[in-house]
PDB file of N, CA and C in Angstrom:
ATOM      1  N   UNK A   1       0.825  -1.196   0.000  1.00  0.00           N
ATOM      2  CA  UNK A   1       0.000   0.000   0.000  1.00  0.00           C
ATOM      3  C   UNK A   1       0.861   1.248   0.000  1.00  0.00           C
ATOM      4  N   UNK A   2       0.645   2.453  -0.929  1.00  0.00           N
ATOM      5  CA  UNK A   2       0.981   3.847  -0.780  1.00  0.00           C
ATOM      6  C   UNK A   2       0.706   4.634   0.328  1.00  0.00           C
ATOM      7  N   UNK A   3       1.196   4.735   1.155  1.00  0.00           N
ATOM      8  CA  UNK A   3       1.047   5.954   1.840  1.00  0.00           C
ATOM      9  C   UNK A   3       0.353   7.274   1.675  1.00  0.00           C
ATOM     10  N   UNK A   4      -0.493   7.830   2.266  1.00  0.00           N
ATOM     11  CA  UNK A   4      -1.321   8.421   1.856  1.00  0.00           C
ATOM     12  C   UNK A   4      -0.756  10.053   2.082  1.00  0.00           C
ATOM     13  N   UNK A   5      -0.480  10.953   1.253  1.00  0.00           N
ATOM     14  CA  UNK A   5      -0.088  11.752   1.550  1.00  0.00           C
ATOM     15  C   UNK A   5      -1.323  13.165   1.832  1.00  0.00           C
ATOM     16  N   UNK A   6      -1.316  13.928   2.965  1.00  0.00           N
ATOM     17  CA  UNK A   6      -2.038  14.580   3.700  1.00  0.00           C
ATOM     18  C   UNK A   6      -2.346  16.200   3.007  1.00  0.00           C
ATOM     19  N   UNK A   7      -2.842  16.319   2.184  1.00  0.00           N
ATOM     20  CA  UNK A   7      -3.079  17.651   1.798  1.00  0.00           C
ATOM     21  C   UNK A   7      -3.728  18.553   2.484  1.00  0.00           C
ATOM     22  N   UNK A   8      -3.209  20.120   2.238  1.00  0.00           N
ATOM     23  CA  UNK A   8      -3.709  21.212   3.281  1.00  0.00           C
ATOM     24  C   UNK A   8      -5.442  21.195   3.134  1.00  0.00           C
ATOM     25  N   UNK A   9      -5.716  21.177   4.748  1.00  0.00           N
ATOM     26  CA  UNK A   9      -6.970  22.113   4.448  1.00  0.00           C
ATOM     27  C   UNK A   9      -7.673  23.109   3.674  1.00  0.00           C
ATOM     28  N   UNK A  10      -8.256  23.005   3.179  1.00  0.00           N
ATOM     29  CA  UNK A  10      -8.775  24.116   1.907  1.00  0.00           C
ATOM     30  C   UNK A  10     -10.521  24.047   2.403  1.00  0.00           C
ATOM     31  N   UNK A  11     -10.833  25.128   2.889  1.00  0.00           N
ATOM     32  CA  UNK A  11     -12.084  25.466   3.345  1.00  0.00           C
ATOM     33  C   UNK A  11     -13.162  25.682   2.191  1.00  0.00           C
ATOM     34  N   UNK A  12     -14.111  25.556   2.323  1.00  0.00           N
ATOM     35  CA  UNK A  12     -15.262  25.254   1.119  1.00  0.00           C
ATOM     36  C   UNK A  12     -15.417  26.697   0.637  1.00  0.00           C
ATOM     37  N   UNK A  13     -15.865  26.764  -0.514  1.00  0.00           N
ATOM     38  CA  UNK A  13     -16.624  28.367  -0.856  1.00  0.00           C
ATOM     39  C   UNK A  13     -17.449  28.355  -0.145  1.00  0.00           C
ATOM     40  N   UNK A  14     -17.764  30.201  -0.476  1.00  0.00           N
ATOM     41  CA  UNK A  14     -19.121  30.366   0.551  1.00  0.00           C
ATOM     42  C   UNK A  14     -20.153  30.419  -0.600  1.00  0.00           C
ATOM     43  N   UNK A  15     -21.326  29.948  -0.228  1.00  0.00           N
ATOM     44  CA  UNK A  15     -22.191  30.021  -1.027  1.00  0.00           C
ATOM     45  C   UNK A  15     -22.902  31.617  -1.219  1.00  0.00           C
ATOM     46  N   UNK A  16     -23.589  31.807  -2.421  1.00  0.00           N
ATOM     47  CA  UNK A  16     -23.586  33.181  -3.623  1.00  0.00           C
ATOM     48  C   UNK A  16     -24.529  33.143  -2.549  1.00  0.00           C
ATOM     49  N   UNK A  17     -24.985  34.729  -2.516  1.00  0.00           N
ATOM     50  CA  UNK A  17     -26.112  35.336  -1.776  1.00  0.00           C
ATOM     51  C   UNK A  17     -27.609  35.068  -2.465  1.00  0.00           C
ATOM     52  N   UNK A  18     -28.510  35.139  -1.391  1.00  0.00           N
ATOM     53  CA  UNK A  18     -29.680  34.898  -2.435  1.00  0.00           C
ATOM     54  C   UNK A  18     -30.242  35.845  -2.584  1.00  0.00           C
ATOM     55  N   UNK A  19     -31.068  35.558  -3.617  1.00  0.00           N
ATOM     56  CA  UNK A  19     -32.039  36.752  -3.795  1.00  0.00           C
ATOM     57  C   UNK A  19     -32.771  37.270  -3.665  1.00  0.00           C
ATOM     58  N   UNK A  20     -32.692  38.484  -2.738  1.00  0.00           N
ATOM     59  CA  UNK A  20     -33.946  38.824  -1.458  1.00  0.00           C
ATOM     60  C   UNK A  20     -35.015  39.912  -2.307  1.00  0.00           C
ATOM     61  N   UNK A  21     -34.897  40.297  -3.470  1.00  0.00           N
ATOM     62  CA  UNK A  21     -35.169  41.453  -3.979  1.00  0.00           C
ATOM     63  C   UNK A  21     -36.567  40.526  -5.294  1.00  0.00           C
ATOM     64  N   UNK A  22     -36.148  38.974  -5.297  1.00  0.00           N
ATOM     65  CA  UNK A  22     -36.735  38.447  -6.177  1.00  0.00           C
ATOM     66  C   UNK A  22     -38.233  37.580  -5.503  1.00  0.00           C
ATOM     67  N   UNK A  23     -38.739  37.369  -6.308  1.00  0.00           N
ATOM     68  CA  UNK A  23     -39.734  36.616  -6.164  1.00  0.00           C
ATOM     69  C   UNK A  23     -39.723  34.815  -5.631  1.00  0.00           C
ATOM     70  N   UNK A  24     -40.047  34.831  -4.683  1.00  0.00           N
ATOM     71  CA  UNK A  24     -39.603  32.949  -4.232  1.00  0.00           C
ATOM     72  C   UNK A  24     -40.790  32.009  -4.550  1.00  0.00           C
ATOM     73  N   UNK A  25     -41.038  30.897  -5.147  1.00  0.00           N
ATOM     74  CA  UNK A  25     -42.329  29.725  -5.307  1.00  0.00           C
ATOM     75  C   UNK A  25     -42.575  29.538  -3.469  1.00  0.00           C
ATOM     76  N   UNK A  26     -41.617  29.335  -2.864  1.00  0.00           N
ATOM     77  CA  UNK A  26     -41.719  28.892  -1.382  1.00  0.00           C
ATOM     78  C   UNK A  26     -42.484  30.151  -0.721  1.00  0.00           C
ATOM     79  N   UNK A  27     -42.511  31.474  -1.196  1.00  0.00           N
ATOM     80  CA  UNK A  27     -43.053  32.347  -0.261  1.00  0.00           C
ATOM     81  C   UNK A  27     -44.299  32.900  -1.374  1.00  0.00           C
ATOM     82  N   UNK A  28     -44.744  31.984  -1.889  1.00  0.00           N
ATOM     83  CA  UNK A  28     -46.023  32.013  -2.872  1.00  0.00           C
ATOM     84  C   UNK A  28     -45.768  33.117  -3.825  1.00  0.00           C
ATOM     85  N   UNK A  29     -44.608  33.398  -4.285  1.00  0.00           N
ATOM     86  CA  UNK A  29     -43.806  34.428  -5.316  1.00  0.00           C
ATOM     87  C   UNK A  29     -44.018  35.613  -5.117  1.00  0.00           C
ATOM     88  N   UNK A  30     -43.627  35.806  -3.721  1.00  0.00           N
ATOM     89  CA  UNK A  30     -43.420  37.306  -3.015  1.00  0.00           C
ATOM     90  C   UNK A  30     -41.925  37.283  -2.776  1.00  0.00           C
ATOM     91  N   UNK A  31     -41.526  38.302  -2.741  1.00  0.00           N
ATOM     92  CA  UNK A  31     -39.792  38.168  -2.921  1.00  0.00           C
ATOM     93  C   UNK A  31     -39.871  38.203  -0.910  1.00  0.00           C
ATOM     94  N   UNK A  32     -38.709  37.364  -0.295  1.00  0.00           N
ATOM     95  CA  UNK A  32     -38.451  37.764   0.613  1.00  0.00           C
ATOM     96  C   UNK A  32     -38.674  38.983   2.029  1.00  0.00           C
ATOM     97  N   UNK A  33     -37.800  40.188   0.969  1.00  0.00           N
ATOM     98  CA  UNK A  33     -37.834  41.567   1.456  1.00  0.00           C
ATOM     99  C   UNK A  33     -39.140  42.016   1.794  1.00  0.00           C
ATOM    100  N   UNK A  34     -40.130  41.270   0.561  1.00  0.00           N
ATOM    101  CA  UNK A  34     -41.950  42.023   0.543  1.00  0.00           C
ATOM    102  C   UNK A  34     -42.275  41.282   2.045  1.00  0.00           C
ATOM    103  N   UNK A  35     -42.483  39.771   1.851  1.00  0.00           N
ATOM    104  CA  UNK A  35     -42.782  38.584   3.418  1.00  0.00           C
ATOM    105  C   UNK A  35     -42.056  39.661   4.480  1.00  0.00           C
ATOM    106  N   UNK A  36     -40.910  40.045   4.457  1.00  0.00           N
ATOM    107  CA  UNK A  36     -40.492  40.373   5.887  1.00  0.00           C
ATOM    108  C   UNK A  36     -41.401  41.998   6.219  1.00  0.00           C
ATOM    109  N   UNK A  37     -41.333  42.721   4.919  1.00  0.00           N
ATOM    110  CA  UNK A  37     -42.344  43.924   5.413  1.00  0.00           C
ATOM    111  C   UNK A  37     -43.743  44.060   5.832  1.00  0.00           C
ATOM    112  N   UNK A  38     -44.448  43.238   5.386  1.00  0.00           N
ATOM    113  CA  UNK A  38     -45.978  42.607   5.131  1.00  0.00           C
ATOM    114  C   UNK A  38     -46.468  41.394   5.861  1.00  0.00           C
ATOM    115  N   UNK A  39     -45.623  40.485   5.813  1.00  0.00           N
ATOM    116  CA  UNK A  39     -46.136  39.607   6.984  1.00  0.00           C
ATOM    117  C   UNK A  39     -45.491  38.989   8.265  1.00  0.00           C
ATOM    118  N   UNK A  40     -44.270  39.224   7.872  1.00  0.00           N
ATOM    119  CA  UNK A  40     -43.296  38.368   9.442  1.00  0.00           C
ATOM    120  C   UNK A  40     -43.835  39.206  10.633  1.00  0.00           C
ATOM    121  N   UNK A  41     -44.249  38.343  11.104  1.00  0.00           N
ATOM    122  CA  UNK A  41     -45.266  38.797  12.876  1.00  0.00           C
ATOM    123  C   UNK A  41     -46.267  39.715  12.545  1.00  0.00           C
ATOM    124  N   UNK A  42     -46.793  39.632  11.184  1.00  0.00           N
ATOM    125  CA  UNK A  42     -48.285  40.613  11.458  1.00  0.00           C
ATOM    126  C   UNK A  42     -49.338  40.068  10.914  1.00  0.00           C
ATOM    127  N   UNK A  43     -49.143  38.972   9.581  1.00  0.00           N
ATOM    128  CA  UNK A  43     -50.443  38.440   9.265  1.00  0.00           C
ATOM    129  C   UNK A  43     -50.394  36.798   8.928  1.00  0.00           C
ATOM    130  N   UNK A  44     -50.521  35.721   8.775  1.00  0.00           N
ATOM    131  CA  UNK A  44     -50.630  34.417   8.522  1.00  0.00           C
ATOM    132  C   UNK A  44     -50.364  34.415   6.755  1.00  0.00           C
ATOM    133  N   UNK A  45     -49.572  33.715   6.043  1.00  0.00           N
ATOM    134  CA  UNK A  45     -49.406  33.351   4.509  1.00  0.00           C
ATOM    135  C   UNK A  45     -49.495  31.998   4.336  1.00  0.00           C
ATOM    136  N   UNK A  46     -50.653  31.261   4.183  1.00  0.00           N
ATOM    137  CA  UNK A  46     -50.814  30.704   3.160  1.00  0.00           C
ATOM    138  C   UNK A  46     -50.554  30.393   1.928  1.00  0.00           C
ATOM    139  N   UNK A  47     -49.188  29.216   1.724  1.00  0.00           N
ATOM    140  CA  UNK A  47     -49.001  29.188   0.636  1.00  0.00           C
ATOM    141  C   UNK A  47     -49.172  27.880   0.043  1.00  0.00           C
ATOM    142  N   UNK A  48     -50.291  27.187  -0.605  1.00  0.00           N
ATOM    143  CA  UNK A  48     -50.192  25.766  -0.863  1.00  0.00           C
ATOM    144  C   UNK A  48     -49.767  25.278  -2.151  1.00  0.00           C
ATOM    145  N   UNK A  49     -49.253  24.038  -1.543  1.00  0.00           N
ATOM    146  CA  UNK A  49     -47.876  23.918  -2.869  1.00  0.00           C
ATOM    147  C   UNK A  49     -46.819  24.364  -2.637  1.00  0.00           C
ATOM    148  N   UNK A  50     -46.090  24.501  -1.588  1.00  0.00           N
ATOM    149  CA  UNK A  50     -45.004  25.461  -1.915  1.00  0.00           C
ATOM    150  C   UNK A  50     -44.053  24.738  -2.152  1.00  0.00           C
ATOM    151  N   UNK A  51     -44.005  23.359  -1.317  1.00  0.00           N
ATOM    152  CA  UNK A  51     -43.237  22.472  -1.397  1.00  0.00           C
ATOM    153  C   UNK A  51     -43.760  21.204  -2.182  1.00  0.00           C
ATOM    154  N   UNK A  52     -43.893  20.792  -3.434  1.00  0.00           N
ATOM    155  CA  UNK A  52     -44.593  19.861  -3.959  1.00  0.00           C
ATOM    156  C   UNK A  52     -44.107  18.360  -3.499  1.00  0.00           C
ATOM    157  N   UNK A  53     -42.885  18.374  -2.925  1.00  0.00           N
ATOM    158  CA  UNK A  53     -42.421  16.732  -2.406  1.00  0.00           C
ATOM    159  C   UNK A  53     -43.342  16.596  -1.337  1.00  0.00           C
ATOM    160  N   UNK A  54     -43.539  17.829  -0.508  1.00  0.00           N
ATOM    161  CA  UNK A  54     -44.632  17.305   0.704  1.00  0.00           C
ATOM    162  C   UNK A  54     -46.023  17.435   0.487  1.00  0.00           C
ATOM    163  N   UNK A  55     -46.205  16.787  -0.273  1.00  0.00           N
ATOM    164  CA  UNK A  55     -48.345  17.046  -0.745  1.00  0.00           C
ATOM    165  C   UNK A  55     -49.060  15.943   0.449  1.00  0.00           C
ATOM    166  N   UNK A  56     -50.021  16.422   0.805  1.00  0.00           N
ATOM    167  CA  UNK A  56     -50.622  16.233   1.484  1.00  0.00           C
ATOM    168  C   UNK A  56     -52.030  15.303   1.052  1.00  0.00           C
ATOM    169  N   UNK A  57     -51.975  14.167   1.816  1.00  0.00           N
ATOM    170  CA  UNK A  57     -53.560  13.825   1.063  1.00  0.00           C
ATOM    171  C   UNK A  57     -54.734  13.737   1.626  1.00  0.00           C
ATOM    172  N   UNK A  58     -55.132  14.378   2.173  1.00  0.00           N
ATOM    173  CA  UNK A  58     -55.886  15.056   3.358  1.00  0.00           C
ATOM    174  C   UNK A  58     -56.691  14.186   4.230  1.00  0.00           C
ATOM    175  N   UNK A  59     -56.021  13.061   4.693  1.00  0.00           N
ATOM    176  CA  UNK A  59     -56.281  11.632   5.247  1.00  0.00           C
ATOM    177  C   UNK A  59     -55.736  12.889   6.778  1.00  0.00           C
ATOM    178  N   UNK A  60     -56.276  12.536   7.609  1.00  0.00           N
ATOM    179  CA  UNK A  60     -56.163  12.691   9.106  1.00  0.00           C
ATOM    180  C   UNK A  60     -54.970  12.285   9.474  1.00  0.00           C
ATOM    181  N   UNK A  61     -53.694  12.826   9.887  1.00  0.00           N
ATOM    182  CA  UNK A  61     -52.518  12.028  10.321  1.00  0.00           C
ATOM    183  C   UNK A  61     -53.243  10.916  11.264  1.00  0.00           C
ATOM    184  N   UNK A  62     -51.870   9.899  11.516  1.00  0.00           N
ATOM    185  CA  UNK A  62     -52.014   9.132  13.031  1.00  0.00           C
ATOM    186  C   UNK A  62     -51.499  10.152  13.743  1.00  0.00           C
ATOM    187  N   UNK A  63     -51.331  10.075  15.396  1.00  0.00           N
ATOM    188  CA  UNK A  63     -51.308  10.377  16.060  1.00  0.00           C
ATOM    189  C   UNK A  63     -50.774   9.523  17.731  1.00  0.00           C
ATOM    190  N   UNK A  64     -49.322   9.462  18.039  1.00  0.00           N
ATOM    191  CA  UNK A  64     -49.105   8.628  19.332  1.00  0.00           C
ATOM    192  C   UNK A  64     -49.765   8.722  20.248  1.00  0.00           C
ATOM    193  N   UNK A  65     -50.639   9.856  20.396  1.00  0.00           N
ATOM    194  CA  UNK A  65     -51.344  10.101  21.816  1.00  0.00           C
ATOM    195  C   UNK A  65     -53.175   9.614  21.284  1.00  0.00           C
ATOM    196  N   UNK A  66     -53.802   8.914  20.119  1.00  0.00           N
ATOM    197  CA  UNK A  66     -54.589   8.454  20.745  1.00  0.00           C
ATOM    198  C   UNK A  66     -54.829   7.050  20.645  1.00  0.00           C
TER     199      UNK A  66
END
């Protein structure tokens, strides 16, 4: 077997900024900046669909407590 030779640490990029100025599917295509002026702690958003992997099929969860 070769010996494994130990290369320097090299820290990851940072990931690109996002885009707060744009429109998001997750915040029902209100950009960020709008959600934080308009609704963070003042009104409820409703957005269905936002996440399509988690669809819902409107069966009653189970539940451990009954």
């Amino acid at each position: 077997m070769k010996p494994q030779t130990k290369k320097p640490y090299e820290p990851p990029e940072a990931p690109q900024p996002l885009p707060i100025k744009a429109p998001w599917a997750l915040l029902g295509g209100i950009s960020p900046k709008r959600f934080m002026k308009e609704y963070w702690q003042k009104k409820p958003l409703l957005v269905r669909g936002a996440i399509p992997a988690f669809a819902l099929s409107g069966q009653t969860l189970a539940s451990p407590l009954s």
